[in-house]
Protein backbone atom coordinates (compact mmCIF):
# COMPACT_ATOMS: atom_id res chain seq x y z
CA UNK A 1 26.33 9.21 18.71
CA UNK A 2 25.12 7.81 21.42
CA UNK A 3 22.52 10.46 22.63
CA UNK A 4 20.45 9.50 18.71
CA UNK A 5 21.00 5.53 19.45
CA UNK A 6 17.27 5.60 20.70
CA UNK A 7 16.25 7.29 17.35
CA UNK A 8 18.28 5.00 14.97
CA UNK A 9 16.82 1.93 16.84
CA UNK A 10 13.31 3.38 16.95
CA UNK A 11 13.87 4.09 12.91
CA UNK A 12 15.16 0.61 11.97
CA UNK A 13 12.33 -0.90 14.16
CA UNK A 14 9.66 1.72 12.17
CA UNK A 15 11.68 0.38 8.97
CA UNK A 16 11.16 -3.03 9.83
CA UNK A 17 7.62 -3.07 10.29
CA UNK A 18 6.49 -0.93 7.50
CA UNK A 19 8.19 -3.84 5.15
CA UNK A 20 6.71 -6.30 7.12
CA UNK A 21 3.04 -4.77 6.23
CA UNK A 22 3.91 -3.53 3.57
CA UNK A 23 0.98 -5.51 1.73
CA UNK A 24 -2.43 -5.45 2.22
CA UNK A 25 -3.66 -8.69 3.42
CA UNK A 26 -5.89 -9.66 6.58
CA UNK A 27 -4.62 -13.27 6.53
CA UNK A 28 -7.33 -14.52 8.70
CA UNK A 29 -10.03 -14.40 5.52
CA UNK A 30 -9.25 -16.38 2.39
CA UNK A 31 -7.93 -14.52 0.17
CA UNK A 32 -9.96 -13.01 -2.69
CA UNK A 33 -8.64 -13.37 -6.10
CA UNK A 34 -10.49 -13.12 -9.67
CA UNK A 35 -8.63 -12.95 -13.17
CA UNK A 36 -8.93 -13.93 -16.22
CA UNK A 37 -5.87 -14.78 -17.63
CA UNK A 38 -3.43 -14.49 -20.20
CA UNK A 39 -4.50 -17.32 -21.80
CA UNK A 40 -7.98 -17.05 -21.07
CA UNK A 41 -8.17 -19.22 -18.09
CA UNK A 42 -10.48 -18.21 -15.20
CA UNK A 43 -8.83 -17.60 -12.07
CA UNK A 44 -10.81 -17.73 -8.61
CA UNK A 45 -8.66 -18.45 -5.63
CA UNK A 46 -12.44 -19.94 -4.18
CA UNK A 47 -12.20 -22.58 -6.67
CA UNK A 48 -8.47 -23.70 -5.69
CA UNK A 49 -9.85 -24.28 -2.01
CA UNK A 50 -8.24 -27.87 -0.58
CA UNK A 51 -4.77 -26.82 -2.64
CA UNK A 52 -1.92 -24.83 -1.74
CA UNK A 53 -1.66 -22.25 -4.05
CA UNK A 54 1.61 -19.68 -4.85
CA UNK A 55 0.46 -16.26 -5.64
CA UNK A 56 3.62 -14.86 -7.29
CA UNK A 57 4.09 -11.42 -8.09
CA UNK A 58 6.72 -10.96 -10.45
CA UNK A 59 7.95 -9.21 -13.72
CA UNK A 60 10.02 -10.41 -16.89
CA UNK A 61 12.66 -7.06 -16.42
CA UNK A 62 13.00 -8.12 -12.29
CA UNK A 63 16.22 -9.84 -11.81
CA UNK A 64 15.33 -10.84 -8.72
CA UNK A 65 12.10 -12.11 -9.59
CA UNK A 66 13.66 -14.14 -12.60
CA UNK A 67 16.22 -15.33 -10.02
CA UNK A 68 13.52 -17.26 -8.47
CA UNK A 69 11.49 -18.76 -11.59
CA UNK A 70 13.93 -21.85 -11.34
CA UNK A 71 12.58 -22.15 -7.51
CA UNK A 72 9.13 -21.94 -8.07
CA UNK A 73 9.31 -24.11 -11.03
CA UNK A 74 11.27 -26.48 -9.51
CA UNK A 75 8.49 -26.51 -6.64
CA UNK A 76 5.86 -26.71 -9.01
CA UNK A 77 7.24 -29.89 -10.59
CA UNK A 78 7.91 -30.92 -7.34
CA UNK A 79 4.30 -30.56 -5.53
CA UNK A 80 1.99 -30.06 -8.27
CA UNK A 81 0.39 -33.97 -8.66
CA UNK A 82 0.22 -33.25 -4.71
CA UNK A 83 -2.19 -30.59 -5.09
CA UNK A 84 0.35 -27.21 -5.12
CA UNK A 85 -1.10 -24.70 -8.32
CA UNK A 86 0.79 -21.57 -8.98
CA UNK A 87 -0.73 -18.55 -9.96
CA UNK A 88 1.10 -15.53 -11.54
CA UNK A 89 0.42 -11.76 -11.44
CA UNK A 90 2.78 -10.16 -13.98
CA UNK A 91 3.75 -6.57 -13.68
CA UNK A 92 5.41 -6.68 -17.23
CA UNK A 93 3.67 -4.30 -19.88
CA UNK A 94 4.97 -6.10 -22.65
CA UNK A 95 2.68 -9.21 -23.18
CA UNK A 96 5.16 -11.05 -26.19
CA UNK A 97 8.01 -10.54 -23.31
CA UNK A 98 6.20 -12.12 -21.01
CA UNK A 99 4.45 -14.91 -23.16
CA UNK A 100 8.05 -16.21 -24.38
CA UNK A 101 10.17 -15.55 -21.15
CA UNK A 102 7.16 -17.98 -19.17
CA UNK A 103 6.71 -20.48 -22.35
CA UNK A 104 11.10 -20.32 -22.38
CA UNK A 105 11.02 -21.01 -18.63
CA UNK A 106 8.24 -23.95 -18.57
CA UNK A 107 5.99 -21.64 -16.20
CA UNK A 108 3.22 -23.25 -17.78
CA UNK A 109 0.83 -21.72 -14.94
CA UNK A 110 -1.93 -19.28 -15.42
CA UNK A 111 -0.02 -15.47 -15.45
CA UNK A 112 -2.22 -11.99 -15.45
CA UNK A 113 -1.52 -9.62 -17.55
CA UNK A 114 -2.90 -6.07 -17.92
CA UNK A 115 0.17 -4.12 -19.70
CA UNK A 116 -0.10 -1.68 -16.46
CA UNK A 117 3.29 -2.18 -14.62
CA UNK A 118 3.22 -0.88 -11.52
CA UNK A 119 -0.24 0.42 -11.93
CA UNK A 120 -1.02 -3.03 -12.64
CA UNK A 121 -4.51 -3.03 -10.94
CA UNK A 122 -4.28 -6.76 -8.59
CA UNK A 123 -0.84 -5.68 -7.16
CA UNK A 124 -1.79 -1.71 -6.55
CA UNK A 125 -4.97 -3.29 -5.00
CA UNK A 126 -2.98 -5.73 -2.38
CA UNK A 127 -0.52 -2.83 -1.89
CA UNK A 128 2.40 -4.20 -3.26
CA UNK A 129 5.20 -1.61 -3.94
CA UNK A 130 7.88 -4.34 -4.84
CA UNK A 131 8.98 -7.67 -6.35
CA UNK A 132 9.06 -10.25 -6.09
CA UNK A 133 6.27 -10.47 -3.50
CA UNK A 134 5.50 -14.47 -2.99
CA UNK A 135 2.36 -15.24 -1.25
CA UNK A 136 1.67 -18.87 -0.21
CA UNK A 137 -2.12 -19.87 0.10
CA UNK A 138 -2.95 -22.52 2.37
CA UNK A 139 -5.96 -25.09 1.73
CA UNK A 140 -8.33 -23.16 3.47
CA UNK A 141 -7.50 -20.13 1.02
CA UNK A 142 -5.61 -17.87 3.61
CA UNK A 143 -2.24 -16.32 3.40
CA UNK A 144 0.20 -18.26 5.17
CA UNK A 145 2.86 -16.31 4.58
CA UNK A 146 3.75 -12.99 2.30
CA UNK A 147 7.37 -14.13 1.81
CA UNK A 148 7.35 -17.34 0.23
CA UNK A 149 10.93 -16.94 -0.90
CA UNK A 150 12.59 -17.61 2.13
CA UNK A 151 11.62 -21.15 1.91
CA UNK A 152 9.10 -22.09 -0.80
CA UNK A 153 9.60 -25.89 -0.87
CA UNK A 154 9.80 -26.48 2.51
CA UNK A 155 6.69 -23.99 2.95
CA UNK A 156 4.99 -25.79 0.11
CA UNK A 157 5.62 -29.52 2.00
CA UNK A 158 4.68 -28.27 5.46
CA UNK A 159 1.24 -26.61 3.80
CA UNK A 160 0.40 -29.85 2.15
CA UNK A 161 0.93 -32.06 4.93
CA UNK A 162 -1.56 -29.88 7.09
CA UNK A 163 -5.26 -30.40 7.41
């Protein structure tokens, strides 16, 4: 066992960095994100410059990801008259599911929707291959961080408070 030690710590390090990258984002360009939404809103991250934005990617069937609705909600009631939007990019291909799980829930932010799932075209194109994946958006439109989940009202308060 202790002749493959090298390998197994050389695998979980591997491991640990391929879900650390696992989504494609250069975090030192603001982000670039068009959609129309559900509801017919226009989405362009451009336009949210000078907020802190959530982009949460999520699906009605994720446990998980409805774990953390109350969270993001909460933080949204929380920070939103401070300038924190949400913006949602559902991998659900059943649009009445998600339409009455996010009208049930009072996620009254703009959601995508293109019936895909996992082919769902904005998540395959930022490489995310699981949810949810909670990216916060500083004023200046870059990524702060790719796992917003950890600590999304403290990240929220520290991103306000910054230039």
């Amino acid at each position: 066992m202790k002749k493959n030690l090298p390998y197994v710590l050389l695998f979980s390090f591997a491991f640990a960095l391929l879900l650390i990258a696992r989504a494609d984002v250069d975090q030192t360009k603001p982000l670039d994100l068009k959609y129309t939404a559900v509801d017919g809103t226009k989405i362009d991250l451009a336009d949210l410059r000078g907020k802190v934005v959530l982009v949460d990617f999520w699906a009605t069937w994720c446990p998980p990801c409805r774990g953390e609705v109350p969270n993001v909600v909460a933080a949204y009631k929380k920070y939103h008259d401070q300038g924190f939007e949400v913006v949602g990019v559902s991998l659900d291909q059943d649009k009445d599911a998600l339409l009455t799980f996010t009208k049930a829930n009072g996620m009254v932010w703009p959601q995508y929707f293109d019936g895909k799932g996992w082919d769902n075209e904005i998540s395959k194109g930022f490489g995310i291959d699981s949810i949810p994946a909670m990216w916060l958006v500083g004023k200046d439109g870059k990524v702060i961080t790719t796992n917003a989940r950890e600590d999304l009202a403290g990240d929220v308060e520290k991103a306000l408070k910054a230039p």
